[in-house]
N, C-alpha and C. Protein backbone atom coordinates (compact mmCIF):
# COMPACT_ATOMS: atom_id res chain seq x y z
N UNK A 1 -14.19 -31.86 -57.64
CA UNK A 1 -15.48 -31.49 -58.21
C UNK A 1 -16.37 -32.71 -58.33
N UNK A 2 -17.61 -32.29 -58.05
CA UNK A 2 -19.03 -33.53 -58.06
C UNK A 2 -18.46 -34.05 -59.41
N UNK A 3 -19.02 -35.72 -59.52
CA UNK A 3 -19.64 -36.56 -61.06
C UNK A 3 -20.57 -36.39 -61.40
N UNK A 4 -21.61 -35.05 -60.73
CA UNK A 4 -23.31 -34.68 -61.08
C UNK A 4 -23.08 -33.52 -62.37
N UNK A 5 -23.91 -34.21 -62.96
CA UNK A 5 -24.20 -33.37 -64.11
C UNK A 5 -24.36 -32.04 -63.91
N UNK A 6 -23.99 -30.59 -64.28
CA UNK A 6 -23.98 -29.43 -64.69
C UNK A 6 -25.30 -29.26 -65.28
N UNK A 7 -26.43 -28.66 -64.56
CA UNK A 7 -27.50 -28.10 -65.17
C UNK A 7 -27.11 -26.24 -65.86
N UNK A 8 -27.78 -25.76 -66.29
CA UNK A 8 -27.49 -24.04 -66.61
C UNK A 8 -29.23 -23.30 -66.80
N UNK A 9 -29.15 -22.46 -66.83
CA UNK A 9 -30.47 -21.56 -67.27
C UNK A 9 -30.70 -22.15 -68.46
N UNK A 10 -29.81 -22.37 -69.58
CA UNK A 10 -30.52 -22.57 -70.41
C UNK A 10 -30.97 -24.00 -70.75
N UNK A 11 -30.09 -24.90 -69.81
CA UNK A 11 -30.55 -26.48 -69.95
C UNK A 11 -31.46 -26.86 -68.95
N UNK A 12 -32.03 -26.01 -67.61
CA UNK A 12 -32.86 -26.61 -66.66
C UNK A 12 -34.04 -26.67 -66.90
N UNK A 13 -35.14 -26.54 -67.87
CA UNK A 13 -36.52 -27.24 -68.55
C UNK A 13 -36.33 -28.13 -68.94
N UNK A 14 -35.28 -28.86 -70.15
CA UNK A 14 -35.64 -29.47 -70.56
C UNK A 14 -34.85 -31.10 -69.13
N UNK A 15 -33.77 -30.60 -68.80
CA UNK A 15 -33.10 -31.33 -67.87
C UNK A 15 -34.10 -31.59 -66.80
N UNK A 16 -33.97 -30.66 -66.40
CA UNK A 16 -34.92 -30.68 -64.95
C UNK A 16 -36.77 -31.19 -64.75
N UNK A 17 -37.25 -29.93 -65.34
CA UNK A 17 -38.62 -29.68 -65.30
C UNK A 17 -39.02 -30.91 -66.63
N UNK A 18 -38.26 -31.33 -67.89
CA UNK A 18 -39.15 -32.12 -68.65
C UNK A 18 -38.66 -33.86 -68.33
N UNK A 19 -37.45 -33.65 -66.90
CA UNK A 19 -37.13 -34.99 -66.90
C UNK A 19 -38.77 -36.14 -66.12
N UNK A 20 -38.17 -37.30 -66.44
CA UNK A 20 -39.60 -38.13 -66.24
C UNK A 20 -38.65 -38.81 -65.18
N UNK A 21 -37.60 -38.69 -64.43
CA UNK A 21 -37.62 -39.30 -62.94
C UNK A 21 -37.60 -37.60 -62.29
N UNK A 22 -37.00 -38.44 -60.66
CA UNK A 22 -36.85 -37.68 -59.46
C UNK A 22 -35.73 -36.91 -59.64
N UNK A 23 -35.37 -35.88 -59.54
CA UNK A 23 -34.22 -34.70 -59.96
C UNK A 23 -33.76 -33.90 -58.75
N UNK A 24 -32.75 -34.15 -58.10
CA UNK A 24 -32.70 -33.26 -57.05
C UNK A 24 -31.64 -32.04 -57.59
N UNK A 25 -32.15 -31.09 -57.57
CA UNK A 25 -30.68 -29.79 -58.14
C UNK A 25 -30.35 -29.15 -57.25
N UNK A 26 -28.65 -29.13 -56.89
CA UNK A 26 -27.88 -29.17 -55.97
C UNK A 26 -27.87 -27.29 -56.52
N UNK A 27 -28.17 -26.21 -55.80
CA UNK A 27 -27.84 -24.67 -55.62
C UNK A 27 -26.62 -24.80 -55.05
N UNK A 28 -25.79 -24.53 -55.74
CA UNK A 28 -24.40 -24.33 -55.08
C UNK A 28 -23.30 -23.02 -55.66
N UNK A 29 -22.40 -22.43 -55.00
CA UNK A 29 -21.59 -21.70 -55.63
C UNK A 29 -19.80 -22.37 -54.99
N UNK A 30 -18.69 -21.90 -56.28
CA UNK A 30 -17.61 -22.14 -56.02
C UNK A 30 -17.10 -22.07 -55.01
N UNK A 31 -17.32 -20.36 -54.31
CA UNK A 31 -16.45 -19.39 -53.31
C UNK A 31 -17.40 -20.72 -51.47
N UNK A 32 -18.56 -21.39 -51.95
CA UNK A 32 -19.78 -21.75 -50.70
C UNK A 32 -19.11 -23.01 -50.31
N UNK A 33 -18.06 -22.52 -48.78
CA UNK A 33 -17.29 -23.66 -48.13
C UNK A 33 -18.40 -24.98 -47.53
N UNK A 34 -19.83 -24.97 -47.48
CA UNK A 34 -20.75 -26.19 -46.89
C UNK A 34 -21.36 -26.30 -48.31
N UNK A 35 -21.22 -25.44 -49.24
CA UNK A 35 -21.33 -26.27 -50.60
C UNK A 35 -20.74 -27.23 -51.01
N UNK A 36 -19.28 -27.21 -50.74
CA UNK A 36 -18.10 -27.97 -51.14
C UNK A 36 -18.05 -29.18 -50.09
N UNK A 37 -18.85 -29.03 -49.21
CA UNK A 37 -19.04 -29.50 -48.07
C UNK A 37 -20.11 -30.95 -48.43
N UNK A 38 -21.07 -30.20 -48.93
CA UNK A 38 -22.20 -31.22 -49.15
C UNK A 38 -22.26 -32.13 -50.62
N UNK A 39 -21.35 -31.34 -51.29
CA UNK A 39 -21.37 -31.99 -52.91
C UNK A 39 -20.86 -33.48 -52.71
N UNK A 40 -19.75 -34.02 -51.68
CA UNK A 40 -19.79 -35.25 -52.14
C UNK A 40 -20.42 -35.81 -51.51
N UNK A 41 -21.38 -35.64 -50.49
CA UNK A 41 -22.66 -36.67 -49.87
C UNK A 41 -23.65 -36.89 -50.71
N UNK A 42 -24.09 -35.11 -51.54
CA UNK A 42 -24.80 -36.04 -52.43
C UNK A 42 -24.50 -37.00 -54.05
N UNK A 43 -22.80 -36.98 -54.07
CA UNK A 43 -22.63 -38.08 -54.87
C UNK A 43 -22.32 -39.19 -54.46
N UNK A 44 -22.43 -39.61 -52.75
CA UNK A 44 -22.62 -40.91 -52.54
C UNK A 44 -24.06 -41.53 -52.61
N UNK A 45 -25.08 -39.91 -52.27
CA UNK A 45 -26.49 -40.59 -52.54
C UNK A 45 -26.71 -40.65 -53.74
N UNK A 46 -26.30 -40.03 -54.97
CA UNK A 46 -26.45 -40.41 -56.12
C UNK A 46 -26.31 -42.05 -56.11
N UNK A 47 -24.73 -41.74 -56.65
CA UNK A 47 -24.25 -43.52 -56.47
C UNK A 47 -25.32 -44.90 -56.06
N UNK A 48 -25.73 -44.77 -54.09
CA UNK A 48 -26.33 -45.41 -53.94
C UNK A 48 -27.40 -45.53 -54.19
N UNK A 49 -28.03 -44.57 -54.83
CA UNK A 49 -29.12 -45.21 -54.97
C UNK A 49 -30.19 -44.26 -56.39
N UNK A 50 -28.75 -44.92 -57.28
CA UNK A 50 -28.55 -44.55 -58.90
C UNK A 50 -30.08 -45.71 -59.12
N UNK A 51 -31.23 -44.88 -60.29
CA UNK A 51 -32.49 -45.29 -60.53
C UNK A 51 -33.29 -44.81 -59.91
N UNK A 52 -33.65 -44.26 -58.66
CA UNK A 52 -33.92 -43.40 -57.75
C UNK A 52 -34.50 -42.39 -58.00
N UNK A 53 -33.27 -41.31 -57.93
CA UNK A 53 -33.05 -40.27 -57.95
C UNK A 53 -31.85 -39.47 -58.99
N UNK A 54 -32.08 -38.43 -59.66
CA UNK A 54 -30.48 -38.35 -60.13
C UNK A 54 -30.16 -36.58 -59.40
N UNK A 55 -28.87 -36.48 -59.57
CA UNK A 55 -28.67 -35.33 -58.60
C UNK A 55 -27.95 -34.77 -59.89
N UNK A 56 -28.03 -33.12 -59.92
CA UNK A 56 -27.27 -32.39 -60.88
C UNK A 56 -27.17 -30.78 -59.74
N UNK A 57 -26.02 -30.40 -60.83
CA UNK A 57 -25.62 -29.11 -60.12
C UNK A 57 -26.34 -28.05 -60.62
N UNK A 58 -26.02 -26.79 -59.97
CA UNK A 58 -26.93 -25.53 -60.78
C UNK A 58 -25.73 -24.11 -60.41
N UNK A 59 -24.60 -23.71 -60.73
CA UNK A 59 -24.16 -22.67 -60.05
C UNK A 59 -24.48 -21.37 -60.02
N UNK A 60 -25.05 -21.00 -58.63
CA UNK A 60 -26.19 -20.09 -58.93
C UNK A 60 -25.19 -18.54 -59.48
N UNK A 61 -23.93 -18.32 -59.47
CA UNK A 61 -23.27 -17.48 -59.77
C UNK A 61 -23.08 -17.46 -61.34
N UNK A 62 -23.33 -18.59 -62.16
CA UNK A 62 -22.75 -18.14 -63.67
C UNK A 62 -24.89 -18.53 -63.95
N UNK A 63 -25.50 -18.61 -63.49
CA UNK A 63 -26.46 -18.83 -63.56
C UNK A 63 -28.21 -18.29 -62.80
N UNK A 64 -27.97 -17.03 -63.01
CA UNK A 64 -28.91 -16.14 -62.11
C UNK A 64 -30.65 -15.94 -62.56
N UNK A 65 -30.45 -16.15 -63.57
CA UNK A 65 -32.07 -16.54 -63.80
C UNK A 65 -33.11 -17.44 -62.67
N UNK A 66 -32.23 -18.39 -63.11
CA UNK A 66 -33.08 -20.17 -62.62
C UNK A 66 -32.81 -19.83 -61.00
N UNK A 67 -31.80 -19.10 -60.44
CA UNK A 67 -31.54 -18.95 -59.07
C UNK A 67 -32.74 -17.89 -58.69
N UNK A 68 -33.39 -16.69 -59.14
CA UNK A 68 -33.72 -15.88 -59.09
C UNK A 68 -35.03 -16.29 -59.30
N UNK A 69 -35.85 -17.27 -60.07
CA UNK A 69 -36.78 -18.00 -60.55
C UNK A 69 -37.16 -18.99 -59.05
N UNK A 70 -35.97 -19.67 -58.44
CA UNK A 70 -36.59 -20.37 -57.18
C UNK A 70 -36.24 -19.93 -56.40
N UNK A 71 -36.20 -18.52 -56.75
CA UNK A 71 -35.92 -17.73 -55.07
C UNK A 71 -34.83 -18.07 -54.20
N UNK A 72 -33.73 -18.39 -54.63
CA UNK A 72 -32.58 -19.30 -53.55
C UNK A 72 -31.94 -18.13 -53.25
N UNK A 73 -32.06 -18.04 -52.08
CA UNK A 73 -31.45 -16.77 -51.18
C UNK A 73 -30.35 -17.23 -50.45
N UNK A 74 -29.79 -19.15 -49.95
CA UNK A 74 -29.19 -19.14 -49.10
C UNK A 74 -28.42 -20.12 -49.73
N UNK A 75 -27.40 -20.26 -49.90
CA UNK A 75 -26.54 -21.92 -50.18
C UNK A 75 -26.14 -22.70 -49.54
N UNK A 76 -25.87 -23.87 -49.12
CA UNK A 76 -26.43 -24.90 -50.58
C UNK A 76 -28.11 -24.98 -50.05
N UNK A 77 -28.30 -25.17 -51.20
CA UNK A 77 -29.83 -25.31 -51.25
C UNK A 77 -30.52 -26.79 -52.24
N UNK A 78 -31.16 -27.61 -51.84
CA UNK A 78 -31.49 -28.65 -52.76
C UNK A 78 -33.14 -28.54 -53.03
N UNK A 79 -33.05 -28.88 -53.94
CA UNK A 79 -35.01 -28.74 -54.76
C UNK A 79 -34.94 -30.12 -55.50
N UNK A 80 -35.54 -30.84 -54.89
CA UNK A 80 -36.11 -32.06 -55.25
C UNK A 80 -38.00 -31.48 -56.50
N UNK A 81 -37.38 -32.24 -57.71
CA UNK A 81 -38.48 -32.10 -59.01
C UNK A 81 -38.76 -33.23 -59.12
N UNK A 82 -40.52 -33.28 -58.94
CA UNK A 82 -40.64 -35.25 -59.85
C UNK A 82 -41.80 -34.68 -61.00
N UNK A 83 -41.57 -35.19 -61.90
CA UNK A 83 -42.79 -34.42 -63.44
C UNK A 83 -42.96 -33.29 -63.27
N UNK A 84 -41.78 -32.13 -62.68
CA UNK A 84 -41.76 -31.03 -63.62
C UNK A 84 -42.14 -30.07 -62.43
N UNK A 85 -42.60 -30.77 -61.33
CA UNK A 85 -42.96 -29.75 -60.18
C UNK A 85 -42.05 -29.94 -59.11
N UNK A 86 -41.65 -29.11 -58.12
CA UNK A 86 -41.20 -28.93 -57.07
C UNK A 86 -41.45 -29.35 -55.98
N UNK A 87 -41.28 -30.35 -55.28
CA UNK A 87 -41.72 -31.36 -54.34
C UNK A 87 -41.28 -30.99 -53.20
N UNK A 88 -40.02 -31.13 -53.03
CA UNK A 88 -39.15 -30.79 -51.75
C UNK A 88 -38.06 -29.67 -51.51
N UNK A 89 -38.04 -29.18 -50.50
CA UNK A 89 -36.59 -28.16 -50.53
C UNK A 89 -35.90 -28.62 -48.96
N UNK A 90 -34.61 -28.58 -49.63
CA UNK A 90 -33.25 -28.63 -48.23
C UNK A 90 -32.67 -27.53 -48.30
N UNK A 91 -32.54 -26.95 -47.09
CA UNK A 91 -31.45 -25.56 -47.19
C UNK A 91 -30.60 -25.79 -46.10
N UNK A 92 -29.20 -25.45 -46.62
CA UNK A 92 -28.19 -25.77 -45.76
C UNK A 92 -27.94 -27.24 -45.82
N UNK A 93 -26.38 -27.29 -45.38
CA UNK A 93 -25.51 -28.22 -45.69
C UNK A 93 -25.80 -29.39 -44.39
N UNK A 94 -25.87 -30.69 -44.60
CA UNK A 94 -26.56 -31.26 -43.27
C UNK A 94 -25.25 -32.93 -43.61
N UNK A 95 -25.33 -33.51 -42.40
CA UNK A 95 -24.60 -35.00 -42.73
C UNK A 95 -25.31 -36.30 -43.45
N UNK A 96 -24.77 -37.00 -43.77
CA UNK A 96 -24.92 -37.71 -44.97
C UNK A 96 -26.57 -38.33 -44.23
N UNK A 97 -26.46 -39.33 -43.12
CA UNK A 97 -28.15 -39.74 -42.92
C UNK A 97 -29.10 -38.58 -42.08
N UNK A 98 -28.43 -37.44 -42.14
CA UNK A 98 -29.76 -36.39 -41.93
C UNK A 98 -30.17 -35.90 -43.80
N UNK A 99 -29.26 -35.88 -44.61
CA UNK A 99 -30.12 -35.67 -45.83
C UNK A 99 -30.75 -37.21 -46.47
N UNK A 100 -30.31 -37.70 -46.20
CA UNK A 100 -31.00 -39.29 -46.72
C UNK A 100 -32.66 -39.64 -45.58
N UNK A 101 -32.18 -38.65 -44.91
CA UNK A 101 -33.43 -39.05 -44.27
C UNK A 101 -34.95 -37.47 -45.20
N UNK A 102 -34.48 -36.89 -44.88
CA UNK A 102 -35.02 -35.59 -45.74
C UNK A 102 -35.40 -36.38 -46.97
N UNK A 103 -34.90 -36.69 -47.69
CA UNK A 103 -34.75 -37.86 -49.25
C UNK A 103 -35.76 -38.96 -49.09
N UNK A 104 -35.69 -39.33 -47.94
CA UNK A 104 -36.30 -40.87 -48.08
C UNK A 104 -37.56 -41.50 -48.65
N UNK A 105 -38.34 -40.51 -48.54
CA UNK A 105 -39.41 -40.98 -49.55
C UNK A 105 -38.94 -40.96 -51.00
N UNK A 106 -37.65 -40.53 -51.30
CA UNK A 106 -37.20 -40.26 -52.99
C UNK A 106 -36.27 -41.38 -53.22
N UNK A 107 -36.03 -42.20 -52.16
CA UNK A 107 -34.76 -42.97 -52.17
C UNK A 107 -35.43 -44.80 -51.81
N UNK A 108 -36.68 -44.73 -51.87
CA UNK A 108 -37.35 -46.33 -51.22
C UNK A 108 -38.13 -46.69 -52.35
């Protein structure tokens, strides 16, 4: 299992939307084999480049509001937040410098 923080419906405003950095929230479910796939790339991009960016999870299965709220129809799915708005989206599971490149304006 990721070292990324556990977001929920009821913690993603103040986590997410009232954080004052870059927030990327990882849409993922248990049973989602390129979920499990992609979770530890993005805790090497965490890691590297911790101050950045911070990465947290969201499981859209114990958590259907906030999934239903950004429309995530496909997993894994990433939503990059900077002050509370929605900047970027990744869908689907990709290798470590095709998402760092997707990132890169969040990561320089």
């Amino acid at each position: 299992m990721s070292n990324a923080a556990a977001v929920t419906d009821a913690t993603f405003d103040a986590e997410v939307l009232g954080a004052a950095d870059t927030v990327l929230v990882d849409f993922w479910a248990e049973w989602c084999g390129p979920c499990r796939a992609v979770s530890p790339i993005l805790d090497q991009i965490a890691e590297e480049h911790a101050g950045k960016i911070r990465i947290v999870k969201l499981n859209v299965d114990e958590n259907p509001e906030t999934t239903m709220k950004y429309g995530i129809t496909g997993i894994p799915a990433m939503k990059v937040f900077r002050g509370g708005q929605e900047v970027k989206e990744i869908v689907g599971a990709r290798p470590k410098p095709a998402l760092e490149a997707e990132l890169a304006e969040f990561l320089s």
